[in-house]
C-alpha atoms as a PDB file:
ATOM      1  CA  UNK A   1       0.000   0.000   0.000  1.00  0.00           C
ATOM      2  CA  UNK A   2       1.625   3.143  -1.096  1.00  0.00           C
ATOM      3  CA  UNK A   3       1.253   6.665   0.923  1.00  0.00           C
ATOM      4  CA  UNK A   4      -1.044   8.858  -1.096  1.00  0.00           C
ATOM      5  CA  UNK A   5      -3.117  11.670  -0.031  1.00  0.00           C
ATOM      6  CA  UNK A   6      -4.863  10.702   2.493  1.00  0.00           C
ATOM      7  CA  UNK A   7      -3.981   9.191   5.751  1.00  0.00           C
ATOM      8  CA  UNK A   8      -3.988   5.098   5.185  1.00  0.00           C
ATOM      9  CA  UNK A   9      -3.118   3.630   8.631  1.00  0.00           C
ATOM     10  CA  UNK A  10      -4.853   3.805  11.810  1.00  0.00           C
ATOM     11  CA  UNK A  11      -3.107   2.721  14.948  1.00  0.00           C
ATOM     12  CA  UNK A  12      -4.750   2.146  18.296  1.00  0.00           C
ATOM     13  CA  UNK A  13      -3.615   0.997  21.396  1.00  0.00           C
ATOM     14  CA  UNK A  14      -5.143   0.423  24.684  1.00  0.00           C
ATOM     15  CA  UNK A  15      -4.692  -1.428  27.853  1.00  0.00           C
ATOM     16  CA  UNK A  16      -7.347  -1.972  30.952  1.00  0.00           C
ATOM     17  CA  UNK A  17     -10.455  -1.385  29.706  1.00  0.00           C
ATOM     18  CA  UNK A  18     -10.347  -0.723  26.280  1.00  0.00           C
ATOM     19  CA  UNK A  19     -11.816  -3.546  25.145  1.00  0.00           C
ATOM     20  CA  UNK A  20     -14.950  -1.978  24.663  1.00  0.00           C
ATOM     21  CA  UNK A  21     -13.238   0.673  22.932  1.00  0.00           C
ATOM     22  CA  UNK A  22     -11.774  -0.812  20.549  1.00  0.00           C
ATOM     23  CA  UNK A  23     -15.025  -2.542  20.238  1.00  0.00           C
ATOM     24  CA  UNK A  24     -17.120   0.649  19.513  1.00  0.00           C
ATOM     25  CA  UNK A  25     -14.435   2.240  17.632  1.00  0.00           C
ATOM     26  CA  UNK A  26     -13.903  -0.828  14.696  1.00  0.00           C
ATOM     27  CA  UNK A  27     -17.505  -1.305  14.917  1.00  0.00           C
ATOM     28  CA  UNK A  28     -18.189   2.263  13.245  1.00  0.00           C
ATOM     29  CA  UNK A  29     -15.395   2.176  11.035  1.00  0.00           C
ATOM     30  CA  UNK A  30     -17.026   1.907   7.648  1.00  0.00           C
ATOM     31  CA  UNK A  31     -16.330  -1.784   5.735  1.00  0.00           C
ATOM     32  CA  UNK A  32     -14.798   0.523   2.623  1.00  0.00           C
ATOM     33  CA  UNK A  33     -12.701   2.767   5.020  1.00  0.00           C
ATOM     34  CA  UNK A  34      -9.479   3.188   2.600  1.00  0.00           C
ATOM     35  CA  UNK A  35      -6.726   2.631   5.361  1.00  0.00           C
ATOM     36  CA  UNK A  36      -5.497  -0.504   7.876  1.00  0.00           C
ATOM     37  CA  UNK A  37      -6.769  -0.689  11.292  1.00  0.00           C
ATOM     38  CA  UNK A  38      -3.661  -2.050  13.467  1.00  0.00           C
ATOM     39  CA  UNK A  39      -4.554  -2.974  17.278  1.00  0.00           C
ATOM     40  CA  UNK A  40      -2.219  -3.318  20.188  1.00  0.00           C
ATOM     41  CA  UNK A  41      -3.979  -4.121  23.665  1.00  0.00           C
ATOM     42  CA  UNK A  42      -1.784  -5.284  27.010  1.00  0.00           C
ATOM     43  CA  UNK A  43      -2.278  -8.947  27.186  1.00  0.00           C
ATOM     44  CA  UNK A  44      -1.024 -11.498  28.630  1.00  0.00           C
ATOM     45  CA  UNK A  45       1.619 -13.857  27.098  1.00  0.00           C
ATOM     46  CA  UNK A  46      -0.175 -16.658  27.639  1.00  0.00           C
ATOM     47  CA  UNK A  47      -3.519 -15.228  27.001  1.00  0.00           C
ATOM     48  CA  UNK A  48      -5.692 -16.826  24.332  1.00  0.00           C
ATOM     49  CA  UNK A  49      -5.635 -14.840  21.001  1.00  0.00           C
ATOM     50  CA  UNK A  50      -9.119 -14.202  21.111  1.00  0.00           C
ATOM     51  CA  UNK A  51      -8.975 -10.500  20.498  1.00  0.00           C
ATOM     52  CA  UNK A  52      -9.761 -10.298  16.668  1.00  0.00           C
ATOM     53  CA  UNK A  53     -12.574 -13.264  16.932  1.00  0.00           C
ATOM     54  CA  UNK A  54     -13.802 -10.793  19.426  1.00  0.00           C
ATOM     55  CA  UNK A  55     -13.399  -7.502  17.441  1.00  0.00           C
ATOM     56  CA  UNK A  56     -14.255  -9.254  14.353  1.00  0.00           C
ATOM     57  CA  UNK A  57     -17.850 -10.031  15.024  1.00  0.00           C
ATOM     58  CA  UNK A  58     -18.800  -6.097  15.800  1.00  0.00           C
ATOM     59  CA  UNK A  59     -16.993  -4.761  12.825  1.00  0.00           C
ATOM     60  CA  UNK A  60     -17.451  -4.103   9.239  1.00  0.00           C
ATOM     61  CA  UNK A  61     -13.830  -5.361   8.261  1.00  0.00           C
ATOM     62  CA  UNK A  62     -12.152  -8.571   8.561  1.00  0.00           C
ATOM     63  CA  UNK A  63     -10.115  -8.529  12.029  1.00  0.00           C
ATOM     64  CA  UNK A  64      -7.019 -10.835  11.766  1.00  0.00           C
ATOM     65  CA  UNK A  65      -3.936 -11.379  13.441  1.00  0.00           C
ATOM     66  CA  UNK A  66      -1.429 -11.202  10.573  1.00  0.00           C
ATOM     67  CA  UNK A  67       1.593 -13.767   9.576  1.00  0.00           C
ATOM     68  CA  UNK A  68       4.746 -12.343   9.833  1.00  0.00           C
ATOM     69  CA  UNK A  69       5.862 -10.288   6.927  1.00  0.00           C
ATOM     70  CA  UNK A  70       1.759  -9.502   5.406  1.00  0.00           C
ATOM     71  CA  UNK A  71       1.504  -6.360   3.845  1.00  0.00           C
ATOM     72  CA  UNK A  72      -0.167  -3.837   5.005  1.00  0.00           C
ATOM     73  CA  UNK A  73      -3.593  -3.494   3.016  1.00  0.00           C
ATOM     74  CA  UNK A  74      -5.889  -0.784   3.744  1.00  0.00           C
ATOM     75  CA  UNK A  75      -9.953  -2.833   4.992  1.00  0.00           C
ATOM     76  CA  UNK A  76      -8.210  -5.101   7.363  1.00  0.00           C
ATOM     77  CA  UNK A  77      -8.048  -4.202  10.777  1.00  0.00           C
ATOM     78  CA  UNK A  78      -5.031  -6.225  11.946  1.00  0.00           C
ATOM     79  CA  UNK A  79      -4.652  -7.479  15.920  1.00  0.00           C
ATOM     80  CA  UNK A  80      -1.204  -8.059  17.638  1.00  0.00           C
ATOM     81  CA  UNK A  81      -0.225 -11.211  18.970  1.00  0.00           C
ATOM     82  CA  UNK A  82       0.001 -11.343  22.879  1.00  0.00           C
ATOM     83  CA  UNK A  83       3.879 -11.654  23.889  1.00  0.00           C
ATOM     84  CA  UNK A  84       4.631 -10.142  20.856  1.00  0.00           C
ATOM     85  CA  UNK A  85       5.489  -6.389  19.155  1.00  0.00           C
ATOM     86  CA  UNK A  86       3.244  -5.947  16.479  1.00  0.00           C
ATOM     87  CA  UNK A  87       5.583  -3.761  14.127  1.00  0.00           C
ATOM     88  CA  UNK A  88       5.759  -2.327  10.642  1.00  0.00           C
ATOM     89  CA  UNK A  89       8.542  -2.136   7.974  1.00  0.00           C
ATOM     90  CA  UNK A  90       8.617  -1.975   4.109  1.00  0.00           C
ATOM     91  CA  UNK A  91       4.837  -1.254   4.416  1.00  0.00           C
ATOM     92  CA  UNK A  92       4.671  -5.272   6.072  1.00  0.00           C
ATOM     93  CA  UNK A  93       4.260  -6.508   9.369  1.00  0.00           C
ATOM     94  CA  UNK A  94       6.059  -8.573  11.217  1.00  0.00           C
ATOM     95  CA  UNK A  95       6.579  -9.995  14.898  1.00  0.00           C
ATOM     96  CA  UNK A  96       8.648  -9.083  17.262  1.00  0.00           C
ATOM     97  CA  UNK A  97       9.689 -11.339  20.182  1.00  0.00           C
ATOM     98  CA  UNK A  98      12.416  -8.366  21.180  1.00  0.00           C
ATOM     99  CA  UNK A  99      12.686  -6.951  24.607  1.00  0.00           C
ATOM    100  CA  UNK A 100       9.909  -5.569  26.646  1.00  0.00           C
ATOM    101  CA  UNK A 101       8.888  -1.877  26.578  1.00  0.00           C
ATOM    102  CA  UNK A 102       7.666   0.089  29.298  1.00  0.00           C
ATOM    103  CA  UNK A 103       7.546  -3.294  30.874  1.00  0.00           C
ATOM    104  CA  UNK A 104       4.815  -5.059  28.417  1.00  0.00           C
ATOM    105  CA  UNK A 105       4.943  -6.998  25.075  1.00  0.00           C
ATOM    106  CA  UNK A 106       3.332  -6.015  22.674  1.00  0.00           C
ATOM    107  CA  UNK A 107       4.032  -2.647  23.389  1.00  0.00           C
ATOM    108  CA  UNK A 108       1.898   0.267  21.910  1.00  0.00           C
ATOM    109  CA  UNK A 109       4.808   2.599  21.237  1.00  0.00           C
ATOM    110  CA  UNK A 110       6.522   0.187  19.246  1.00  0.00           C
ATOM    111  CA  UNK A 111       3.681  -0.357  16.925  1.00  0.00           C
ATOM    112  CA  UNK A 112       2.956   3.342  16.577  1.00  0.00           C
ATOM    113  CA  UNK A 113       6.714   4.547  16.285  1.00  0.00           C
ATOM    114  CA  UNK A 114       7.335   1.839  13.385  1.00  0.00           C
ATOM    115  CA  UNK A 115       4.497   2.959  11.580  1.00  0.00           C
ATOM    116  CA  UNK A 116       5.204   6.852  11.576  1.00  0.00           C
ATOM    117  CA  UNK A 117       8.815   5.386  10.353  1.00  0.00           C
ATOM    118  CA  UNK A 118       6.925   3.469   7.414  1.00  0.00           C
ATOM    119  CA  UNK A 119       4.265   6.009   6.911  1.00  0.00           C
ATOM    120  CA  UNK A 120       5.053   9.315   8.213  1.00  0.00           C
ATOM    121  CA  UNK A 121       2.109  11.868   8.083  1.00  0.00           C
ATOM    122  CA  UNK A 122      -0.128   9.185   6.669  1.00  0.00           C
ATOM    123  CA  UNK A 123      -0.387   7.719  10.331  1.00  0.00           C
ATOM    124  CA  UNK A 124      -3.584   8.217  12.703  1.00  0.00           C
ATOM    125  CA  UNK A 125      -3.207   7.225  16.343  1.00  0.00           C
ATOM    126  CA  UNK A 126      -5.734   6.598  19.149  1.00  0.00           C
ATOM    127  CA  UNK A 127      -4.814   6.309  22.577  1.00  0.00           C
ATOM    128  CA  UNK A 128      -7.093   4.301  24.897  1.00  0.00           C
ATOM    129  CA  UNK A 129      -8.393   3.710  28.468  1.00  0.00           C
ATOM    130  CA  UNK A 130      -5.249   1.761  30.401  1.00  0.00           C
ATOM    131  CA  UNK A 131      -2.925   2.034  33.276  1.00  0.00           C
ATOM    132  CA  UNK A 132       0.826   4.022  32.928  1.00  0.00           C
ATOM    133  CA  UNK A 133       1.625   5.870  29.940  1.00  0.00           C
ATOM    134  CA  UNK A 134       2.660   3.282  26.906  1.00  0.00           C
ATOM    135  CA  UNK A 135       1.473   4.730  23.580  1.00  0.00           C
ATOM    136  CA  UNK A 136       2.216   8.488  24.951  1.00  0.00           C
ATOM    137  CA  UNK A 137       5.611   9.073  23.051  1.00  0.00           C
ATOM    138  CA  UNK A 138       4.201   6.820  20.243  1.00  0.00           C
ATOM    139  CA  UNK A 139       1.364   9.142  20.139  1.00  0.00           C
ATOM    140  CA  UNK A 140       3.709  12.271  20.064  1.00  0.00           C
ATOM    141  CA  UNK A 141       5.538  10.712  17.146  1.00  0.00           C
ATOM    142  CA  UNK A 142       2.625  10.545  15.176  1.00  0.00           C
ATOM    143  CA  UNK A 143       2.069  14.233  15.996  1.00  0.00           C
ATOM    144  CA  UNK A 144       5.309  14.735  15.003  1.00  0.00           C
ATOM    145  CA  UNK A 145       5.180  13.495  11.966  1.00  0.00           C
ATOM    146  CA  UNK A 146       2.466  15.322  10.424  1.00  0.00           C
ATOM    147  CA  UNK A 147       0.145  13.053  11.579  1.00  0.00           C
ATOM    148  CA  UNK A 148      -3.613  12.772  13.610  1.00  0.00           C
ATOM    149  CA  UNK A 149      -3.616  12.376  17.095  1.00  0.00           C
ATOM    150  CA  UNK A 150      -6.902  11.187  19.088  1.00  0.00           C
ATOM    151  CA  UNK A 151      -7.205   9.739  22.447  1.00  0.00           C
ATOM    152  CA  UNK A 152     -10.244   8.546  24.774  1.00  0.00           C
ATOM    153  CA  UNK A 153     -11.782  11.264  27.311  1.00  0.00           C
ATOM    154  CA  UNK A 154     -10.292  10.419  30.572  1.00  0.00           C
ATOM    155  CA  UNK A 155     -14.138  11.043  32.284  1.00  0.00           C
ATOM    156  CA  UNK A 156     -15.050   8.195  29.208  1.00  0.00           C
ATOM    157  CA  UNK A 157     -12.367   5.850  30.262  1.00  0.00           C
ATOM    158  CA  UNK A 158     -12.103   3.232  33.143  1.00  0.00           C
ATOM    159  CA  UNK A 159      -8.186   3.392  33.850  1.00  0.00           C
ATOM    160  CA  UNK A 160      -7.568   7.375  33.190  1.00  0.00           C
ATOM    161  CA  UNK A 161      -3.689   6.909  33.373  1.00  0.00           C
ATOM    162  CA  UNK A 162      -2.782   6.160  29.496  1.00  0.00           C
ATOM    163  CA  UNK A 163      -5.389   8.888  28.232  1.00  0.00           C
ATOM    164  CA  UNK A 164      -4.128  11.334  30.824  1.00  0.00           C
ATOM    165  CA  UNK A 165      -0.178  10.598  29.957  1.00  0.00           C
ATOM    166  CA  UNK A 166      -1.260  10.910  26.229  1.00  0.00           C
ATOM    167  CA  UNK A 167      -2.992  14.023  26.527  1.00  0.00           C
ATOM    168  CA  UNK A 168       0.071  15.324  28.509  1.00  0.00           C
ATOM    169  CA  UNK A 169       2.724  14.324  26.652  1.00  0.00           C
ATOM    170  CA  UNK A 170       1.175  14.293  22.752  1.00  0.00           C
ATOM    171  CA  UNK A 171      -1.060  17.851  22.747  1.00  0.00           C
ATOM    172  CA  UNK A 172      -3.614  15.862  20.585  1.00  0.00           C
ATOM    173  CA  UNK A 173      -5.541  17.070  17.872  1.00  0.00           C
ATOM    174  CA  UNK A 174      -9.042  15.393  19.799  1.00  0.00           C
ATOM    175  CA  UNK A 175      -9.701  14.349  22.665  1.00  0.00           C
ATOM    176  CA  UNK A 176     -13.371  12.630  22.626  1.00  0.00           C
ATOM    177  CA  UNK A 177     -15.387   9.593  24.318  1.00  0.00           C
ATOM    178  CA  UNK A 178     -15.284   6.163  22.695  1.00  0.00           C
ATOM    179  CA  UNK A 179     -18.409   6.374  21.049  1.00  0.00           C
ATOM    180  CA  UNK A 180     -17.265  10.001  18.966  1.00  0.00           C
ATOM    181  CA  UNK A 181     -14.132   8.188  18.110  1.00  0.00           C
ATOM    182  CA  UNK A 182     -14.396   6.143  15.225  1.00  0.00           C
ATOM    183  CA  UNK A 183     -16.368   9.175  13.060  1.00  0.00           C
ATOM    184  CA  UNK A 184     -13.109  11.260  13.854  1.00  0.00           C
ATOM    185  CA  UNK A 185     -10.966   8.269  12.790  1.00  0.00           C
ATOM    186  CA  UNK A 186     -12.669   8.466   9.257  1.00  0.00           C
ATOM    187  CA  UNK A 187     -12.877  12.445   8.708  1.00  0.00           C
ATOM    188  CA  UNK A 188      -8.958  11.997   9.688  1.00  0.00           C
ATOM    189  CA  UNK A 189      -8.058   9.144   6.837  1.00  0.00           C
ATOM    190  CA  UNK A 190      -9.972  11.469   4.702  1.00  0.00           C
ATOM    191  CA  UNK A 191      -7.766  14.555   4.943  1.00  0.00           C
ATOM    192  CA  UNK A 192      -5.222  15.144   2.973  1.00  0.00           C
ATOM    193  CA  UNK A 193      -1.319  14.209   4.215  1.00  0.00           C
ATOM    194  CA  UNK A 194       1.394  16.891   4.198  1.00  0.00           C
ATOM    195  CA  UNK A 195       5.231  15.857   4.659  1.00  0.00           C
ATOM    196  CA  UNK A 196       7.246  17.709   6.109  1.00  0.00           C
ATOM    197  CA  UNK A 197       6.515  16.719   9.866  1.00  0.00           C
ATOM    198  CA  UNK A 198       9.789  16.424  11.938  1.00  0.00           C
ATOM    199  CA  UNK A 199      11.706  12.965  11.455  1.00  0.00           C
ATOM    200  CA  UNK A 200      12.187  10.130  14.233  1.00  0.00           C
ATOM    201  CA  UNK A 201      14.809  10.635  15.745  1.00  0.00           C
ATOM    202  CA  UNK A 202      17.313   8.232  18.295  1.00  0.00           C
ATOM    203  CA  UNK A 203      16.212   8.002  21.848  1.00  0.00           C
ATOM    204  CA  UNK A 204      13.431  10.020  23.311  1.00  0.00           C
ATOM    205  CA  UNK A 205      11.139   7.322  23.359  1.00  0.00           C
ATOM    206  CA  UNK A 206      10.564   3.934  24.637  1.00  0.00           C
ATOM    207  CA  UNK A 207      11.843   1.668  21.859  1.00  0.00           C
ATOM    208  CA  UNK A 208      13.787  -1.926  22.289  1.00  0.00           C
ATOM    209  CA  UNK A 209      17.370  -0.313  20.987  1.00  0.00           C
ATOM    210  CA  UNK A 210      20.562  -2.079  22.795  1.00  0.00           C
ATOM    211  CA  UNK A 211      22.956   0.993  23.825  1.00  0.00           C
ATOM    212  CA  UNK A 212      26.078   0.002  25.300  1.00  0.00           C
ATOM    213  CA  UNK A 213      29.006   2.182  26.468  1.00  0.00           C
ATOM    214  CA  UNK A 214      29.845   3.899  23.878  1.00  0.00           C
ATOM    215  CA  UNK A 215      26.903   5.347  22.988  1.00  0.00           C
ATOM    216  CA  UNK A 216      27.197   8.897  23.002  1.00  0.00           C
ATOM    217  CA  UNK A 217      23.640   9.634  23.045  1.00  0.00           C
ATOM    218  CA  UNK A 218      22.792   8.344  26.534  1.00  0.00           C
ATOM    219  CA  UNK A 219      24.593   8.120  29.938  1.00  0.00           C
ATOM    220  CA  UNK A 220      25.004   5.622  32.189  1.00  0.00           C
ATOM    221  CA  UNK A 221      22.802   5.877  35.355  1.00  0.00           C
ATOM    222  CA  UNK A 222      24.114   3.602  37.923  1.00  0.00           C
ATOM    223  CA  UNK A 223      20.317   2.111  38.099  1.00  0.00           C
ATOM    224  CA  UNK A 224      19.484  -1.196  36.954  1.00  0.00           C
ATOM    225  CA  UNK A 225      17.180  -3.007  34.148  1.00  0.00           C
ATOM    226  CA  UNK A 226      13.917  -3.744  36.123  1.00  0.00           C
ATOM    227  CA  UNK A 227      13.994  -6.903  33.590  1.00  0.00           C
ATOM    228  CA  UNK A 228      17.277  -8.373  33.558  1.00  0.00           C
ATOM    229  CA  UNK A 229      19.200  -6.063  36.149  1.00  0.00           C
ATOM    230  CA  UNK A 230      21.779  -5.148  33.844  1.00  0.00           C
ATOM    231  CA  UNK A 231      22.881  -1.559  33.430  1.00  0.00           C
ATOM    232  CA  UNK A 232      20.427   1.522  32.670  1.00  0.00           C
ATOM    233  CA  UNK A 233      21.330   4.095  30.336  1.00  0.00           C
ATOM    234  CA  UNK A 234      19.438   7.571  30.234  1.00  0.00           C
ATOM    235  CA  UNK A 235      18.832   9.226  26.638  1.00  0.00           C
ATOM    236  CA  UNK A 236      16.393  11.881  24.907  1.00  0.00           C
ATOM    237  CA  UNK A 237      16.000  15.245  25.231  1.00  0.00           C
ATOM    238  CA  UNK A 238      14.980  16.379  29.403  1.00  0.00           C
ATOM    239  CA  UNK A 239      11.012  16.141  28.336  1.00  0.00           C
ATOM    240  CA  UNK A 240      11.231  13.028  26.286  1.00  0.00           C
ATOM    241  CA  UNK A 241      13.775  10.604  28.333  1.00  0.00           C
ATOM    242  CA  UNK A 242      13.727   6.986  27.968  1.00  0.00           C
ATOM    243  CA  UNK A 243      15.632   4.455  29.729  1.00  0.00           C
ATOM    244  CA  UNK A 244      17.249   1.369  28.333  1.00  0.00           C
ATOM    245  CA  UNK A 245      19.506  -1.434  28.829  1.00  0.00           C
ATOM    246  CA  UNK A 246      22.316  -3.130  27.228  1.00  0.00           C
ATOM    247  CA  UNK A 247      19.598  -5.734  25.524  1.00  0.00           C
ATOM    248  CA  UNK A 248      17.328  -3.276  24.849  1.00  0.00           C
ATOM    249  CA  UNK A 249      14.432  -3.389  28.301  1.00  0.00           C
ATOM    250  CA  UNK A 250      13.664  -0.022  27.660  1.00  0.00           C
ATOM    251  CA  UNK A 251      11.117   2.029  29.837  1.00  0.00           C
ATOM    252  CA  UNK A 252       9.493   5.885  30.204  1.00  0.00           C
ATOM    253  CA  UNK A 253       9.893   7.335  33.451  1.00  0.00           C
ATOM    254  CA  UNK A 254       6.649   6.514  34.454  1.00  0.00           C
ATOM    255  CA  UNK A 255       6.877   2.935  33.805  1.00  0.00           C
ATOM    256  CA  UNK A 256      10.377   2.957  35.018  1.00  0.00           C
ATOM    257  CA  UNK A 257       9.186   3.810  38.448  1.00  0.00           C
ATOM    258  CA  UNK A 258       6.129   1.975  39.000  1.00  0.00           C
ATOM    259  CA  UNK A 259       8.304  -1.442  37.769  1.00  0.00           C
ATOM    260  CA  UNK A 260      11.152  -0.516  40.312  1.00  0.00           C
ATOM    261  CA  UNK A 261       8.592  -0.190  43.186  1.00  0.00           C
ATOM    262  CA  UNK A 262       6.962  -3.196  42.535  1.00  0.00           C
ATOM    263  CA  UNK A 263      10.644  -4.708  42.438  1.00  0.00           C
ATOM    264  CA  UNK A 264      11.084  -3.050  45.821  1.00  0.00           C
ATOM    265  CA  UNK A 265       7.546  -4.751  46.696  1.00  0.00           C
ATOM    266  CA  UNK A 266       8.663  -7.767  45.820  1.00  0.00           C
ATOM    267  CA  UNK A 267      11.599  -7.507  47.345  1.00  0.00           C
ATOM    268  CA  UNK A 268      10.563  -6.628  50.454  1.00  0.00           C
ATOM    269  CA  UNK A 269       7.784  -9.776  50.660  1.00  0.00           C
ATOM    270  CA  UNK A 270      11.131 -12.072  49.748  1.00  0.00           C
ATOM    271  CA  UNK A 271      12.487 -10.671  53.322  1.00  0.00           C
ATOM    272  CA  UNK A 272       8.943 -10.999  55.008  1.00  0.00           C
ATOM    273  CA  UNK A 273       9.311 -15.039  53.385  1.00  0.00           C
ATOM    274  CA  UNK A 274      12.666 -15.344  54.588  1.00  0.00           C
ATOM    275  CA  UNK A 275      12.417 -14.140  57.882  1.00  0.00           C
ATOM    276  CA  UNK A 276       9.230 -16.399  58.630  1.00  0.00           C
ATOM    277  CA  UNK A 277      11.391 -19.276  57.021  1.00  0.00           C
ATOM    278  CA  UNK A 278      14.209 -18.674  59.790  1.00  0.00           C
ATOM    279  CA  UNK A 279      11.698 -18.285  62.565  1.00  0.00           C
ATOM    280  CA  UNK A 280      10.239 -21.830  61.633  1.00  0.00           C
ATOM    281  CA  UNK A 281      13.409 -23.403  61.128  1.00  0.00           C
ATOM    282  CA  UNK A 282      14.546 -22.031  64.770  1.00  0.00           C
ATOM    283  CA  UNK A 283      11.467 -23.515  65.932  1.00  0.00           C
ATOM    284  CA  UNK A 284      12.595 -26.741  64.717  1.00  0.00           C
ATOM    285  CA  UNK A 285      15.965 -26.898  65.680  1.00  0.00           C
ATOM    286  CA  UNK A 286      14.693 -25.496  69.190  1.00  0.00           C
ATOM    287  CA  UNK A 287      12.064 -28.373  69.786  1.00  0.00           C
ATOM    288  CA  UNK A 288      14.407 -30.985  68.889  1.00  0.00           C
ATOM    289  CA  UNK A 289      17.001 -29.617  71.196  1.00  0.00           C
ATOM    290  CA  UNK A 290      13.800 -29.698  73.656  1.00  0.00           C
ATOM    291  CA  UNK A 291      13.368 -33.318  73.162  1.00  0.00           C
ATOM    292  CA  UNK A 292      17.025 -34.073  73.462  1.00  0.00           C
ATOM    293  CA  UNK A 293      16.809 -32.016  77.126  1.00  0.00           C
ATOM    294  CA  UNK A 294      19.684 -29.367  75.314  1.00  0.00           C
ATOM    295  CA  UNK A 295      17.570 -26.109  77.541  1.00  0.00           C
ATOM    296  CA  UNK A 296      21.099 -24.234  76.572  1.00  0.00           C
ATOM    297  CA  UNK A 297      20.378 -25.156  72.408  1.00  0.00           C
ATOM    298  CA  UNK A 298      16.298 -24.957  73.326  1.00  0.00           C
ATOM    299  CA  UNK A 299      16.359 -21.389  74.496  1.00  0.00           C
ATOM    300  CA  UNK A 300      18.954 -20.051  71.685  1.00  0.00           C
ATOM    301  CA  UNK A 301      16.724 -21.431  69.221  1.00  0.00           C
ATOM    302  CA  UNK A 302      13.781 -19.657  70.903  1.00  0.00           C
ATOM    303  CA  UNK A 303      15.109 -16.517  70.864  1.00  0.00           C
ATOM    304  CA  UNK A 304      15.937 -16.673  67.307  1.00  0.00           C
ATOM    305  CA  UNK A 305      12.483 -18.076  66.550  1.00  0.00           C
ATOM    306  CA  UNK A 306      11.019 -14.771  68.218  1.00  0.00           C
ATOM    307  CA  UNK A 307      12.896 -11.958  66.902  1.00  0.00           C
ATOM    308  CA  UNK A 308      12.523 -14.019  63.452  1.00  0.00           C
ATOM    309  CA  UNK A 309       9.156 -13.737  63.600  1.00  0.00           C
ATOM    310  CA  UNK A 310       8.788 -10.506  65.209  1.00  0.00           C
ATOM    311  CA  UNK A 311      10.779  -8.699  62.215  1.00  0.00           C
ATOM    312  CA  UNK A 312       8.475 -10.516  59.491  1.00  0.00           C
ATOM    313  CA  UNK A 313       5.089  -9.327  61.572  1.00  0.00           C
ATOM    314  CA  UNK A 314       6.893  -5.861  61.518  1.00  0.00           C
ATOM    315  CA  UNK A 315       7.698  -5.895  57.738  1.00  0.00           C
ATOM    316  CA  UNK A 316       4.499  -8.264  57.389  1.00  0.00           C
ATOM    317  CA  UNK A 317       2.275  -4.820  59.000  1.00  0.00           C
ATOM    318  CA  UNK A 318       3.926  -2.144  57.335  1.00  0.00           C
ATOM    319  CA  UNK A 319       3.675  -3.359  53.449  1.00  0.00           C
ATOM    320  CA  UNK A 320      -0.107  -4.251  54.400  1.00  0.00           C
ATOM    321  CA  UNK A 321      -1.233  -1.465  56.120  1.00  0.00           C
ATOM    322  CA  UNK A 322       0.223   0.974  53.917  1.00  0.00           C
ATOM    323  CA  UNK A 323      -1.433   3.501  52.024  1.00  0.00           C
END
């Protein structure tokens, strides 16, 4: 499918609770809309790939998910795998088993930033209800690039966080409920494409790109890959940062932080398990000591049992009665 006029791709991505959405959205696409439909949504990798079934039976196009390497032709509306990018090159798809972005695969910016690198201005983007901010720099690029920029109402959403991050970081051209959405899709596939839009450039956004020392576009951080715990490197311009790894983990600052804390989280349940698994350990070694008549062995073990167990009721209190 070569760029023309118009705009020919539509990209939308959503996470919790865009299901219906995307639903509503493909449902009031017309059959004849002259562009491809291309759908990321945060699933799990071993979900069932019942997304485009789902989507299929609403909407006036076929809803597939494509084999590696399909072209992109304008009346499909095309569904990622789960556990996999859903990207675009040479005007084809293909599948990406690459690192994780912003902590999830398939990621939304990935799909949206290899399409405005296939398609430029020709791209429209919608941004929908989900938690964190993956799709916001996608979204931006799009902008960037000459291209239309929608995303779901926040009041119309059920997880505001991805609509809110979108609207922040990407200045969209709309901003509308679900049900408005798909009308706007089709007035902006219908308007005429200018180049010209500023080009993609390194860094700036969450994308799966290795750096590695010397990479003179990022810095090393001294912070590690919330994936593999290797080293984190910081790049982009001081609004648009992204952080990546070696490998290629890479993350926004939003999603950098909430995957650290629930690292820290994590963490910090490990020491709760490890504490109760000393305290029940010193109560084993202390009633065997008990039925050898060792009270010297008997009451060390106790006393290990009990501050055992009181630190893991301590730790145990404070990560559940937090706020």
């Amino acid at each position: 499918m070569e760029p023309g006029r118009n705009r020919d791709v539509v990209v939308i991505g959503g996470s919790a609770g865009s299901l219906e959405p995307i639903k509503t959205i493909t449902a009031g696409l017309p059959a004849d809309l002259p562009a491809a439909v291309l759908v990321t949504m945060h699933l799990g990798a071993d979900a069932p790939s019942l997304l485009a079934p789902i989507i299929g039976r609403g909407a006036g196009m076929p809803a597939v998910v494509p084999r590696d390497g399909d072209p992109v032709k304008a009346g499909y509306i095309y569904v990622a795998r789960p556990d996999y990018h859903l990207e675009v090159g040479e005007r084809r798809m293909h599948h990406g088993h690459g690192p994780k972005v912003n902590g999830v695969r398939p990621a939304i910016d990935v799909m949206f930033k290899s399409a405005v690198a296939t398609f430029g201005p020709h791209v429209v983007g919608v941004v929908l209800s989900g938690g964190l901010d993956d799709g916001s720099a996608g979204l931006a690029s799009v902008k960037r690039a000459g291209g239309v920029a929608i995303v779901q109402d926040p009041e119309d959403a059920t997880v505001v966080s991805m609509p809110m991050n979108a609207i922040q970081r990407a200045a969209p051209d709309h901003v509308a409920p679900s049900a408005e959405i798909a009308r706007l899709v089709v007035d902006a596939v219908n308007q005429p494409a200018h180049d010209g839009g500023q080009e993609m450039q390194r860094g700036g956004s969450a994308m799966p790109v290795p750096v590695a020392a010397e990479d003179v576009e990022g810095r090393v951080t001294g912070l590690t890959c919330p994936e593999c715990h290797g080293g984190i490197w910081m790049r982009g311009a001081p609004d648009e940062i992204t952080f990546s790894c070696r490998v290629g983990h890479s993350y926004s600052p939003e999603a950098f932080f909430e995957l650290q804390a629930e690292n820290v989280e994590n963490a910090l349940w490990a020491g709760v398990r490890s504490l109760e698994e000393q305290a029940s350990l010193a109560e084993t070694m202390a009633s065997r000591a008990e039925r050898a008549r060792n009270e010297s062995a008997r009451d060390r073990y106790e006393r290990r049992r009990a501050v055992a167990a009181g630190n893991a009721e301590v730790r145990r209190r404070l990560l559940v009665e937090r706020d």
